[in-house]
PDB file of N, CA and C in Angstrom:
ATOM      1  N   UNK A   1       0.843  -1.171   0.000  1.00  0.00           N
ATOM      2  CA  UNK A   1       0.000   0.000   0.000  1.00  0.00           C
ATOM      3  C   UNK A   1       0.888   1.233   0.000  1.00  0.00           C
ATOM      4  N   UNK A   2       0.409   2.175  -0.880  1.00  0.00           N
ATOM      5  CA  UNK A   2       1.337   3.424  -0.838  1.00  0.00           C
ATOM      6  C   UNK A   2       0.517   4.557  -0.152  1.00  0.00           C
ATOM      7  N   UNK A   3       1.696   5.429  -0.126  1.00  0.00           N
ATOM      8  CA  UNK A   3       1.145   6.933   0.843  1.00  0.00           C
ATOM      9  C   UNK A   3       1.812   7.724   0.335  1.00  0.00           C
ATOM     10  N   UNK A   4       1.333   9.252   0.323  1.00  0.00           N
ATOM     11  CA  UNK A   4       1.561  10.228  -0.412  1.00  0.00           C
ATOM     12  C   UNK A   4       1.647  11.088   0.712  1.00  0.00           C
ATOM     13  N   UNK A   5       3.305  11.986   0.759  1.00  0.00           N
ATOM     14  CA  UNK A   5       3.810  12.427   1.707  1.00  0.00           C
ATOM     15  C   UNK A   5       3.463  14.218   1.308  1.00  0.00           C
ATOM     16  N   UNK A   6       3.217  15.013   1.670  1.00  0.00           N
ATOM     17  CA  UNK A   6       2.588  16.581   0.794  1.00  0.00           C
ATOM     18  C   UNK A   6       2.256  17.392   1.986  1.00  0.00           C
ATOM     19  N   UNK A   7       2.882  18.813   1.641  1.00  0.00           N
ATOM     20  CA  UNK A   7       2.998  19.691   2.272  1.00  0.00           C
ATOM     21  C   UNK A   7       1.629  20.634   1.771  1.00  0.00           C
ATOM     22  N   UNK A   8       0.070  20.989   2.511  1.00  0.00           N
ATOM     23  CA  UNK A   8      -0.523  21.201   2.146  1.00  0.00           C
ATOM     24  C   UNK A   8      -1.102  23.046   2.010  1.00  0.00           C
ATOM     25  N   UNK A   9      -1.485  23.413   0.751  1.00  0.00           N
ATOM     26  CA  UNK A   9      -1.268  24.964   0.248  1.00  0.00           C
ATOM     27  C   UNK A   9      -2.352  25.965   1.361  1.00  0.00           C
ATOM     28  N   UNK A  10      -1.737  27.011   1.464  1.00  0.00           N
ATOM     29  CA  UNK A  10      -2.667  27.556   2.121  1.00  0.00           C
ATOM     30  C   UNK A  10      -4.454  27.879   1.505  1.00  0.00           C
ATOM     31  N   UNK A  11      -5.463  27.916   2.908  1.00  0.00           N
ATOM     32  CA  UNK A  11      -6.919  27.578   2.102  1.00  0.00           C
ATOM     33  C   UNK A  11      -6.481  29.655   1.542  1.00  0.00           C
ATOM     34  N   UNK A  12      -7.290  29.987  -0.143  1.00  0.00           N
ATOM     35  CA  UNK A  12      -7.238  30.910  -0.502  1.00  0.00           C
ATOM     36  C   UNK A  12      -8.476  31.934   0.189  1.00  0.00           C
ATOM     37  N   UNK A  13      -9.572  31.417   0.880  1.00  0.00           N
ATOM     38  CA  UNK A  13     -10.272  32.224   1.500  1.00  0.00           C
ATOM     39  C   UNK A  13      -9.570  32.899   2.476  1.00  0.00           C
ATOM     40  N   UNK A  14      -8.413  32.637   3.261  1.00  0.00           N
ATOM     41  CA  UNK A  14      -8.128  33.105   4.626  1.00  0.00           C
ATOM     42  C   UNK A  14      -6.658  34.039   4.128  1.00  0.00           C
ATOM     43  N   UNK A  15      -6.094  34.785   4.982  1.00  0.00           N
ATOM     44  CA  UNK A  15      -4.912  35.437   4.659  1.00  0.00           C
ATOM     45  C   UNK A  15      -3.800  34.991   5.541  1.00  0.00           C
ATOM     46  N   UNK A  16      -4.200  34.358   6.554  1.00  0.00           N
ATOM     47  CA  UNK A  16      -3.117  33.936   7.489  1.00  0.00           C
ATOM     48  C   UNK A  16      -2.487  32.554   7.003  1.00  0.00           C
ATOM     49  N   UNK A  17      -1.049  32.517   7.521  1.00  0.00           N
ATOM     50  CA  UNK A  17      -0.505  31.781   7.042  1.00  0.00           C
ATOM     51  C   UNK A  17       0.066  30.514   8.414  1.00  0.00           C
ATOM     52  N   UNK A  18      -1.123  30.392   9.839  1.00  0.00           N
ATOM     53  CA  UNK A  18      -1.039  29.490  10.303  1.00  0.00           C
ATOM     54  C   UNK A  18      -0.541  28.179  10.329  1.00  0.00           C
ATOM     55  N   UNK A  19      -1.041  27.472  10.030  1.00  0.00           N
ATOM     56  CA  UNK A  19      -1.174  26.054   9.476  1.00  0.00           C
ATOM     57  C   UNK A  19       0.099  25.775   8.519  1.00  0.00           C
ATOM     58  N   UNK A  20       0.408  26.395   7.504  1.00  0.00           N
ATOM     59  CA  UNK A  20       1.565  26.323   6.587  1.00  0.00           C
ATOM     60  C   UNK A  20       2.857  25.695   7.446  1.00  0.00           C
ATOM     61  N   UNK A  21       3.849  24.558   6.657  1.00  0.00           N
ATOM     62  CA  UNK A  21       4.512  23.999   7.615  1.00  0.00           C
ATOM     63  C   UNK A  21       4.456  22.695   8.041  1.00  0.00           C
ATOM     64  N   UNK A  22       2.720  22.171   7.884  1.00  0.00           N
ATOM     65  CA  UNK A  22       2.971  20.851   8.471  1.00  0.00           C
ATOM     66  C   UNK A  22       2.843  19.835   7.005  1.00  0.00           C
ATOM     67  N   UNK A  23       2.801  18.789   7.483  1.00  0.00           N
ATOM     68  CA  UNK A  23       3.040  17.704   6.247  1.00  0.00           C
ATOM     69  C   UNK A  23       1.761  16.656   6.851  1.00  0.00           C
ATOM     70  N   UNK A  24       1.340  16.123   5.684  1.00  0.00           N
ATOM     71  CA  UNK A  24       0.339  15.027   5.575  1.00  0.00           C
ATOM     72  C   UNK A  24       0.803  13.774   5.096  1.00  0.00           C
ATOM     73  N   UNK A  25       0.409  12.629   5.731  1.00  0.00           N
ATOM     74  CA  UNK A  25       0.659  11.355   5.235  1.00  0.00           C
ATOM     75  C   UNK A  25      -1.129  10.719   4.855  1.00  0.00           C
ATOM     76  N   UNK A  26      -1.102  10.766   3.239  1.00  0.00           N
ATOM     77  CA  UNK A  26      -2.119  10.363   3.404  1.00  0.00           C
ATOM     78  C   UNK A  26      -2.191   9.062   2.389  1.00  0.00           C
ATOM     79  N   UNK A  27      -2.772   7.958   2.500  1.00  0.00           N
ATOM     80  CA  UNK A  27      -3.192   6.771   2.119  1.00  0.00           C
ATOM     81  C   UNK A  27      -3.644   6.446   0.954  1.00  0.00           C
ATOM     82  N   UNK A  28      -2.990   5.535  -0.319  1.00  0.00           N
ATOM     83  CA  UNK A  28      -3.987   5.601  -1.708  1.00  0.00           C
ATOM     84  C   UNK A  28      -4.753   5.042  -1.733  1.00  0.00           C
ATOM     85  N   UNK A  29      -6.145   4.814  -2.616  1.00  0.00           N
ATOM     86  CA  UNK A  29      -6.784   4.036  -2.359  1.00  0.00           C
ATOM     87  C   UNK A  29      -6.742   3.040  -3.077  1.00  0.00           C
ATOM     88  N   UNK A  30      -6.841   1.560  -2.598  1.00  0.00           N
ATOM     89  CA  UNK A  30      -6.172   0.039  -3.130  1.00  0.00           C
ATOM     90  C   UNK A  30      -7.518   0.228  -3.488  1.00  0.00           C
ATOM     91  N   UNK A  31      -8.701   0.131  -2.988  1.00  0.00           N
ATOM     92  CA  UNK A  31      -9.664  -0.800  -3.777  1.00  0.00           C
ATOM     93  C   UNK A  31     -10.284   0.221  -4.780  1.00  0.00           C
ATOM     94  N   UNK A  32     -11.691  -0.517  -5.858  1.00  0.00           N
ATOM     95  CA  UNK A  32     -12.119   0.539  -6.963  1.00  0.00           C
ATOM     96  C   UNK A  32     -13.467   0.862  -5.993  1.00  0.00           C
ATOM     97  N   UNK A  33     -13.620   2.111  -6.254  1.00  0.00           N
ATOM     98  CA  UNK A  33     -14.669   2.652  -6.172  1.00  0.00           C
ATOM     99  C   UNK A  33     -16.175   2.765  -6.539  1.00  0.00           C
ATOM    100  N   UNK A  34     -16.868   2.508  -6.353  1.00  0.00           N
ATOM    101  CA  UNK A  34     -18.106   2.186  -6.716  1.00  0.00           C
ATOM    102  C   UNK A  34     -19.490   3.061  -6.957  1.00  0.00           C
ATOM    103  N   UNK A  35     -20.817   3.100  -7.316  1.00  0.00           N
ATOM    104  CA  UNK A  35     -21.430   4.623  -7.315  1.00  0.00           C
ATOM    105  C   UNK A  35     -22.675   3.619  -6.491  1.00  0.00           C
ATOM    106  N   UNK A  36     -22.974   4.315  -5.043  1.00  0.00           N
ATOM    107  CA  UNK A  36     -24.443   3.734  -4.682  1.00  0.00           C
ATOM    108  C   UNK A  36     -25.589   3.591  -6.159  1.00  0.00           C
ATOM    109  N   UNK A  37     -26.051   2.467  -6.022  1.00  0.00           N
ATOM    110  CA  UNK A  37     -27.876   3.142  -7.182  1.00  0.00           C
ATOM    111  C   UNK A  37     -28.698   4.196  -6.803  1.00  0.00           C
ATOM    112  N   UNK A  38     -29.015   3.446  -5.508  1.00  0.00           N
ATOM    113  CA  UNK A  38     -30.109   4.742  -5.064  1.00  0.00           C
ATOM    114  C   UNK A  38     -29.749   6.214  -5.053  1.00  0.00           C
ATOM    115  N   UNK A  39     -28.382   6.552  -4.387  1.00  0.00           N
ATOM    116  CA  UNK A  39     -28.597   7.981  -4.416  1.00  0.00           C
ATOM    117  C   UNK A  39     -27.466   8.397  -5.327  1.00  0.00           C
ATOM    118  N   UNK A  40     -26.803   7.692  -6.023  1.00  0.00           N
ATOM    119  CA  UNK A  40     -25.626   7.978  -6.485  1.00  0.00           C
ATOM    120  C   UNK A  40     -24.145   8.259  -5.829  1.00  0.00           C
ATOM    121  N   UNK A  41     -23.935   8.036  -4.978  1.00  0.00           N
ATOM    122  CA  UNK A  41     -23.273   8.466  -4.084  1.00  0.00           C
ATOM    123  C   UNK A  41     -21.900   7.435  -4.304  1.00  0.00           C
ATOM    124  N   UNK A  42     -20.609   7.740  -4.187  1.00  0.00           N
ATOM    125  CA  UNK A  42     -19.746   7.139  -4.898  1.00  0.00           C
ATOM    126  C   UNK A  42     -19.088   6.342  -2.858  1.00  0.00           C
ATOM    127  N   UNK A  43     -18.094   5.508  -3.064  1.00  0.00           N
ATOM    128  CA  UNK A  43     -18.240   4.357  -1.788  1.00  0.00           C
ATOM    129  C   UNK A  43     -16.903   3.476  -2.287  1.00  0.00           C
ATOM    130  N   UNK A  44     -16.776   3.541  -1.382  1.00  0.00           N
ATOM    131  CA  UNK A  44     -14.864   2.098  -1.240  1.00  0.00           C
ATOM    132  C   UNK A  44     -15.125   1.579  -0.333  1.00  0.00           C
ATOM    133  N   UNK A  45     -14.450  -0.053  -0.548  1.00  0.00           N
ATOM    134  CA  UNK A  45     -14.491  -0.464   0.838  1.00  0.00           C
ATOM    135  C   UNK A  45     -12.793  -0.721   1.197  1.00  0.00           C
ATOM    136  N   UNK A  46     -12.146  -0.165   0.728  1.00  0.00           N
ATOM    137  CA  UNK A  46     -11.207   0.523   1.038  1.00  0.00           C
ATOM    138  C   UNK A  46     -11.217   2.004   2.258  1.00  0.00           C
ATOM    139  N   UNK A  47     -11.416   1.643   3.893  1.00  0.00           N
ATOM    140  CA  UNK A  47     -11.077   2.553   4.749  1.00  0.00           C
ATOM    141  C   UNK A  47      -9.907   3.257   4.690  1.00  0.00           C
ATOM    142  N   UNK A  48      -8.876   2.792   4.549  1.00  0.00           N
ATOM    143  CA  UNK A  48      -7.535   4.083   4.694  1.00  0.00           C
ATOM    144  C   UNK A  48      -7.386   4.835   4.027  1.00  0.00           C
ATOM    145  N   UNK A  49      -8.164   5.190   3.008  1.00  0.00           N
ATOM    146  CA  UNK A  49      -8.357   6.045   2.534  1.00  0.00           C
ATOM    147  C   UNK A  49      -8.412   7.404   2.330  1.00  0.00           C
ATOM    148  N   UNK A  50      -9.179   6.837   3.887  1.00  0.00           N
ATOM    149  CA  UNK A  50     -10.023   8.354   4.514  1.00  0.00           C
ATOM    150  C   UNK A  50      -9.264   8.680   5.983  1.00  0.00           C
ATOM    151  N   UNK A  51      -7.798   8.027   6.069  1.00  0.00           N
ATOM    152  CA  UNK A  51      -7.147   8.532   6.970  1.00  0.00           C
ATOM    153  C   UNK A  51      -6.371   9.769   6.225  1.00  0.00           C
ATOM    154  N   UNK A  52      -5.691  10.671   7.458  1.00  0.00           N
ATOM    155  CA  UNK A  52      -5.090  11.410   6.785  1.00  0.00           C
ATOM    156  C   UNK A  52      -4.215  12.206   8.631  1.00  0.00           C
ATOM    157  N   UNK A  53      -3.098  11.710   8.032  1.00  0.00           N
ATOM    158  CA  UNK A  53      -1.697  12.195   9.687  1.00  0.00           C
ATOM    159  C   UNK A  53      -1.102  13.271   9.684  1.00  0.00           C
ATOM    160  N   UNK A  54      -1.190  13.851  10.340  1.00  0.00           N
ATOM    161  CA  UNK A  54      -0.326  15.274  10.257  1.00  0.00           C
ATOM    162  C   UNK A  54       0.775  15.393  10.978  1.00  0.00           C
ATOM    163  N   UNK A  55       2.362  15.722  10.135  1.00  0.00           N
ATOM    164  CA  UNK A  55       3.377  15.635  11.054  1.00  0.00           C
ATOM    165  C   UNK A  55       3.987  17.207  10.960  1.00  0.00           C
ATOM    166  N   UNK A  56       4.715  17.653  12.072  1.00  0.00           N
ATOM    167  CA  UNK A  56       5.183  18.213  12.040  1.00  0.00           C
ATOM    168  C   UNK A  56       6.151  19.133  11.066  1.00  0.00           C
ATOM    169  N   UNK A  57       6.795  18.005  10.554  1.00  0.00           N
ATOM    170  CA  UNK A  57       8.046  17.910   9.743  1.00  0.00           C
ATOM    171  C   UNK A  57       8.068  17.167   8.820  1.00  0.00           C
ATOM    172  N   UNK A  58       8.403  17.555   7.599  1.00  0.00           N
ATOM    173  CA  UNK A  58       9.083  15.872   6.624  1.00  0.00           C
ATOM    174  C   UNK A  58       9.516  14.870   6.809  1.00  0.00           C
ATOM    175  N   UNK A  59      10.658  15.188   8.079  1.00  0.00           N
ATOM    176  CA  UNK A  59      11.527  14.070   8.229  1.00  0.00           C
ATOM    177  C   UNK A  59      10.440  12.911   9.438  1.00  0.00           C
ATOM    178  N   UNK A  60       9.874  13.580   9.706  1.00  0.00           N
ATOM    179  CA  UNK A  60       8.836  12.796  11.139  1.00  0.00           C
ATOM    180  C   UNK A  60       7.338  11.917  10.363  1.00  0.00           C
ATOM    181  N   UNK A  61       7.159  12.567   8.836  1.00  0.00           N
ATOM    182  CA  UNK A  61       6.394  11.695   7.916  1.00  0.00           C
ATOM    183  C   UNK A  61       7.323  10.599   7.691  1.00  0.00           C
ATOM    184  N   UNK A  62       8.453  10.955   7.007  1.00  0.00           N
ATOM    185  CA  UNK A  62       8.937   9.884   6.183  1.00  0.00           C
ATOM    186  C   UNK A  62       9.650   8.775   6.999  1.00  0.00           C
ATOM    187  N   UNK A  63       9.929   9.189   8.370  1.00  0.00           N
ATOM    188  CA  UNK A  63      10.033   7.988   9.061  1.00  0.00           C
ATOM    189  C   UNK A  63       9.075   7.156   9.902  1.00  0.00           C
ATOM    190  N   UNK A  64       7.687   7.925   9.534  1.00  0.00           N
ATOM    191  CA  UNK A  64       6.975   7.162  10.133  1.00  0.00           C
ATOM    192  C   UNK A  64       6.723   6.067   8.791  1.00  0.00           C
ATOM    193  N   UNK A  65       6.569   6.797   7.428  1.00  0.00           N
ATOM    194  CA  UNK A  65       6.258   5.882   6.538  1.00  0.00           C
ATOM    195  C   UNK A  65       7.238   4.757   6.806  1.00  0.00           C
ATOM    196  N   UNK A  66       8.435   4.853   6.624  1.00  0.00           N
ATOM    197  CA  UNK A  66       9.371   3.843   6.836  1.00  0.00           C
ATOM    198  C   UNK A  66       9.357   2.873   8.065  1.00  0.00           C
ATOM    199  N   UNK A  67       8.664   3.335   8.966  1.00  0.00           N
ATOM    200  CA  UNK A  67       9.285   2.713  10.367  1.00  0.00           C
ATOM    201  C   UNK A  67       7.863   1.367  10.339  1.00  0.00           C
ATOM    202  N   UNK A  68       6.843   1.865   9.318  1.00  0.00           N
ATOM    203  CA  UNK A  68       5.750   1.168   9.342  1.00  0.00           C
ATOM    204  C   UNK A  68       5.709   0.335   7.862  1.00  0.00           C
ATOM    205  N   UNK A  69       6.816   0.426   7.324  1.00  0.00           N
ATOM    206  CA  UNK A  69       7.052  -0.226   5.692  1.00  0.00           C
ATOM    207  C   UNK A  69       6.012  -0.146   4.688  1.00  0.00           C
ATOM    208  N   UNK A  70       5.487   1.156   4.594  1.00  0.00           N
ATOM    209  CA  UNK A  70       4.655   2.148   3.620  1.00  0.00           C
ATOM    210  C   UNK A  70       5.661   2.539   2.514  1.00  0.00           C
ATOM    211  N   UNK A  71       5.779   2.306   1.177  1.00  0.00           N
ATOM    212  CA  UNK A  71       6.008   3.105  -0.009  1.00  0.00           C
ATOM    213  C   UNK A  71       5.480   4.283   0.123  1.00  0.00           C
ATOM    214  N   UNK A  72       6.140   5.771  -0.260  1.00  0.00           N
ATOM    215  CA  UNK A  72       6.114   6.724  -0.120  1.00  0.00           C
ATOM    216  C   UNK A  72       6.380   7.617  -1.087  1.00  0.00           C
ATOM    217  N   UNK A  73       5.718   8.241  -1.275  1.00  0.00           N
ATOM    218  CA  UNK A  73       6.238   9.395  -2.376  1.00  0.00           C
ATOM    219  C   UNK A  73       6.207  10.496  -2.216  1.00  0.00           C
ATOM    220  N   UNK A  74       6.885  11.646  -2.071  1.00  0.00           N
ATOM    221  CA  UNK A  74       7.253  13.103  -1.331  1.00  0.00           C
ATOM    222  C   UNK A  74       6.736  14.007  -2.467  1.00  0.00           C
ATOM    223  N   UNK A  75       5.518  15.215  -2.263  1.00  0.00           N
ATOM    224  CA  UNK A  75       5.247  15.648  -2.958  1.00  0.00           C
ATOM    225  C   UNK A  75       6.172  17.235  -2.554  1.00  0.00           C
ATOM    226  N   UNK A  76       7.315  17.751  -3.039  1.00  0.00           N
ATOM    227  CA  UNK A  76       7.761  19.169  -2.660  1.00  0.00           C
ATOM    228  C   UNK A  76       6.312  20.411  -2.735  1.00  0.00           C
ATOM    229  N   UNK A  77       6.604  21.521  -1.665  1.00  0.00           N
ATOM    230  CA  UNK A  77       5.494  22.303  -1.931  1.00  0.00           C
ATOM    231  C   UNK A  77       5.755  23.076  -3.012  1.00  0.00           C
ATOM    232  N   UNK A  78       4.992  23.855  -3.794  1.00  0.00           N
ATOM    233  CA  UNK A  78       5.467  24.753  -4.940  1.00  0.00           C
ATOM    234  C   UNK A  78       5.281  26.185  -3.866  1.00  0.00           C
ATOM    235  N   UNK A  79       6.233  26.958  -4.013  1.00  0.00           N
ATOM    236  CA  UNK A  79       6.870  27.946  -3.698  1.00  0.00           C
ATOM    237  C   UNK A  79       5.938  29.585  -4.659  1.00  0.00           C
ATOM    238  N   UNK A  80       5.004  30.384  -4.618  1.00  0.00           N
ATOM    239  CA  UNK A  80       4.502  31.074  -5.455  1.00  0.00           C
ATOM    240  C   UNK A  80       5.537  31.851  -5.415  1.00  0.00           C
ATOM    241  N   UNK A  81       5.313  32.478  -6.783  1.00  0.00           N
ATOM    242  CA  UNK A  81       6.757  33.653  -7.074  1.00  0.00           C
ATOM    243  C   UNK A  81       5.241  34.731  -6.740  1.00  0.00           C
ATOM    244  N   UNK A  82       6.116  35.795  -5.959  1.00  0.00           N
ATOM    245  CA  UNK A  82       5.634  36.908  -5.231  1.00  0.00           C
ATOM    246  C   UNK A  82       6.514  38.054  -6.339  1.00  0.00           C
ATOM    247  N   UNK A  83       5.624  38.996  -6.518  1.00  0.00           N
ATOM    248  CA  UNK A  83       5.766  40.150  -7.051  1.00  0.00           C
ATOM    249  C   UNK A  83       5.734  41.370  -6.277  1.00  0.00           C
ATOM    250  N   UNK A  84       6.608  41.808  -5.853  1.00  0.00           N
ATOM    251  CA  UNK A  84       6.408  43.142  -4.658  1.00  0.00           C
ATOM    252  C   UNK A  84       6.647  44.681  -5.332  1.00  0.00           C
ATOM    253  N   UNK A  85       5.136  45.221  -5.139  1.00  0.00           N
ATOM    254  CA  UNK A  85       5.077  46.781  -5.459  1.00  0.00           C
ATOM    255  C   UNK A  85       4.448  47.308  -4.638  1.00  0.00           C
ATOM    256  N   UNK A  86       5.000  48.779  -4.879  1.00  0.00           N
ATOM    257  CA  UNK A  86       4.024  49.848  -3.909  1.00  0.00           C
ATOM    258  C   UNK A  86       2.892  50.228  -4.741  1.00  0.00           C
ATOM    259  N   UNK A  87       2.005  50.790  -3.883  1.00  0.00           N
ATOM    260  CA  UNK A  87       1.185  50.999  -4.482  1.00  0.00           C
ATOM    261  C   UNK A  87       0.869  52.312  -5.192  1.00  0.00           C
ATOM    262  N   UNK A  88       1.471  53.292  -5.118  1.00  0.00           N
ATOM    263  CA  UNK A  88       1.939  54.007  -6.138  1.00  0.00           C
ATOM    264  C   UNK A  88       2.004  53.715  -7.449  1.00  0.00           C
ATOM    265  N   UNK A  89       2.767  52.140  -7.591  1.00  0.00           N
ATOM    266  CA  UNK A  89       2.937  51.727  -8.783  1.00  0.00           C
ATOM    267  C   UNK A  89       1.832  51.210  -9.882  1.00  0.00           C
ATOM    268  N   UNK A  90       0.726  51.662  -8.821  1.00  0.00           N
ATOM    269  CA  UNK A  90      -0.536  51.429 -10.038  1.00  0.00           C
ATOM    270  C   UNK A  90      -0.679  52.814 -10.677  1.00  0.00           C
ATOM    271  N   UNK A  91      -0.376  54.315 -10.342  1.00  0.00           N
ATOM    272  CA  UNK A  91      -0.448  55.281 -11.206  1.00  0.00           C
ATOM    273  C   UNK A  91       0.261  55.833 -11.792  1.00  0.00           C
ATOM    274  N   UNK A  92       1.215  55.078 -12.327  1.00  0.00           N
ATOM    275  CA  UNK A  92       2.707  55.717 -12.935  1.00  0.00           C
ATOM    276  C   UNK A  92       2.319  55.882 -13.954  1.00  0.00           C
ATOM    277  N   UNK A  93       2.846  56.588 -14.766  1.00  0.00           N
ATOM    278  CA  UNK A  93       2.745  56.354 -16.026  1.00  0.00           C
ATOM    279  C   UNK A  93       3.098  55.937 -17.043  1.00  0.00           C
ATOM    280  N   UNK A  94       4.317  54.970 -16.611  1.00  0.00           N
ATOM    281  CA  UNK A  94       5.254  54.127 -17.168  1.00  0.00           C
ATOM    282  C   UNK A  94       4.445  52.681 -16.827  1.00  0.00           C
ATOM    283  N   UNK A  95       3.391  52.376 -16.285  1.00  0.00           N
ATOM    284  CA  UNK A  95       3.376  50.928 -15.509  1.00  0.00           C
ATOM    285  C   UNK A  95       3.754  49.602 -16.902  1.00  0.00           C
ATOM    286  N   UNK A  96       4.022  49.162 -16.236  1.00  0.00           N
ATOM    287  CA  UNK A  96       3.723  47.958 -16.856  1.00  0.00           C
ATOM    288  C   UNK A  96       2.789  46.787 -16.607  1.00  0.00           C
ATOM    289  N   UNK A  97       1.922  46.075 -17.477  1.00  0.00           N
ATOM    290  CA  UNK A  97       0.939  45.270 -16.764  1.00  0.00           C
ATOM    291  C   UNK A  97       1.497  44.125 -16.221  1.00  0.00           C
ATOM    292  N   UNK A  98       0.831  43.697 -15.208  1.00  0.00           N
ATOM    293  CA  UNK A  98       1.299  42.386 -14.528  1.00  0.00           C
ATOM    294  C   UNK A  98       1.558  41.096 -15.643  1.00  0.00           C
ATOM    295  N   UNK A  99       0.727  40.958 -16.962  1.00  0.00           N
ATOM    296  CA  UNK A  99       1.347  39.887 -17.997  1.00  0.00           C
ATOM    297  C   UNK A  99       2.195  40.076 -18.648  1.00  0.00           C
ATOM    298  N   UNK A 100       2.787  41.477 -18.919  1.00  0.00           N
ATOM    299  CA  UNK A 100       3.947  41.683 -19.588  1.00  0.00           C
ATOM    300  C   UNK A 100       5.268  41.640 -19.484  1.00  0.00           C
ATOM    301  N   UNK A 101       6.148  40.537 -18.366  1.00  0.00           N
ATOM    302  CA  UNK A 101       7.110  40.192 -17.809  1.00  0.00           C
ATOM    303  C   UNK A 101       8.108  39.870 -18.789  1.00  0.00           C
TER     304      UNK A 101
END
């Protein structure tokens, strides 16, 4: 059974950057998935699925994956490239638009 090791993005509704930092170990799912009839509703009987561990650190995921002989795969976080202006710089008259890099 494999697990997918991922550093998870901040939610875009909020501005704080709390939470940022920790790492998830979360579980693939082995079995296929299925759709209820009656309500449509989709169903595994695959439980670990729907686990999901939160570590501190990378190194405290990946040795738990290891210490419990889980295949693992490390997802790096993507890093946003930040653009820093004043705000002045929206009435210049030189501006340049933000797609024209």
């Amino acid at each position: 059974m494999g697990v997918r090791i991922y550093s998870p993005s901040k939610n875009p509704l909020q501005s704080g950057r709390g939470k940022l930092g920790r790492w998830v170990l979360e579980f693939d799912s082995a079995g296929a998935k299925s759709t209820e009839p009656l309500m449509g509703w989709t169903s595994s009987t695959d439980t670990s699925s729907q686990i999901k561990l939160t570590f501190d650190d990378k190194e405290a995921a990946i040795a738990y994956a290891e210490k419990n002989g889980l295949e693992y795969v490390v997802q790096e976080p993507k890093t946003p490239k930040r653009i820093i202006r004043a705000y002045s710089d929206n009435f210049t008259y030189t501006r340049r638009e933000p797609w024209s890099h």
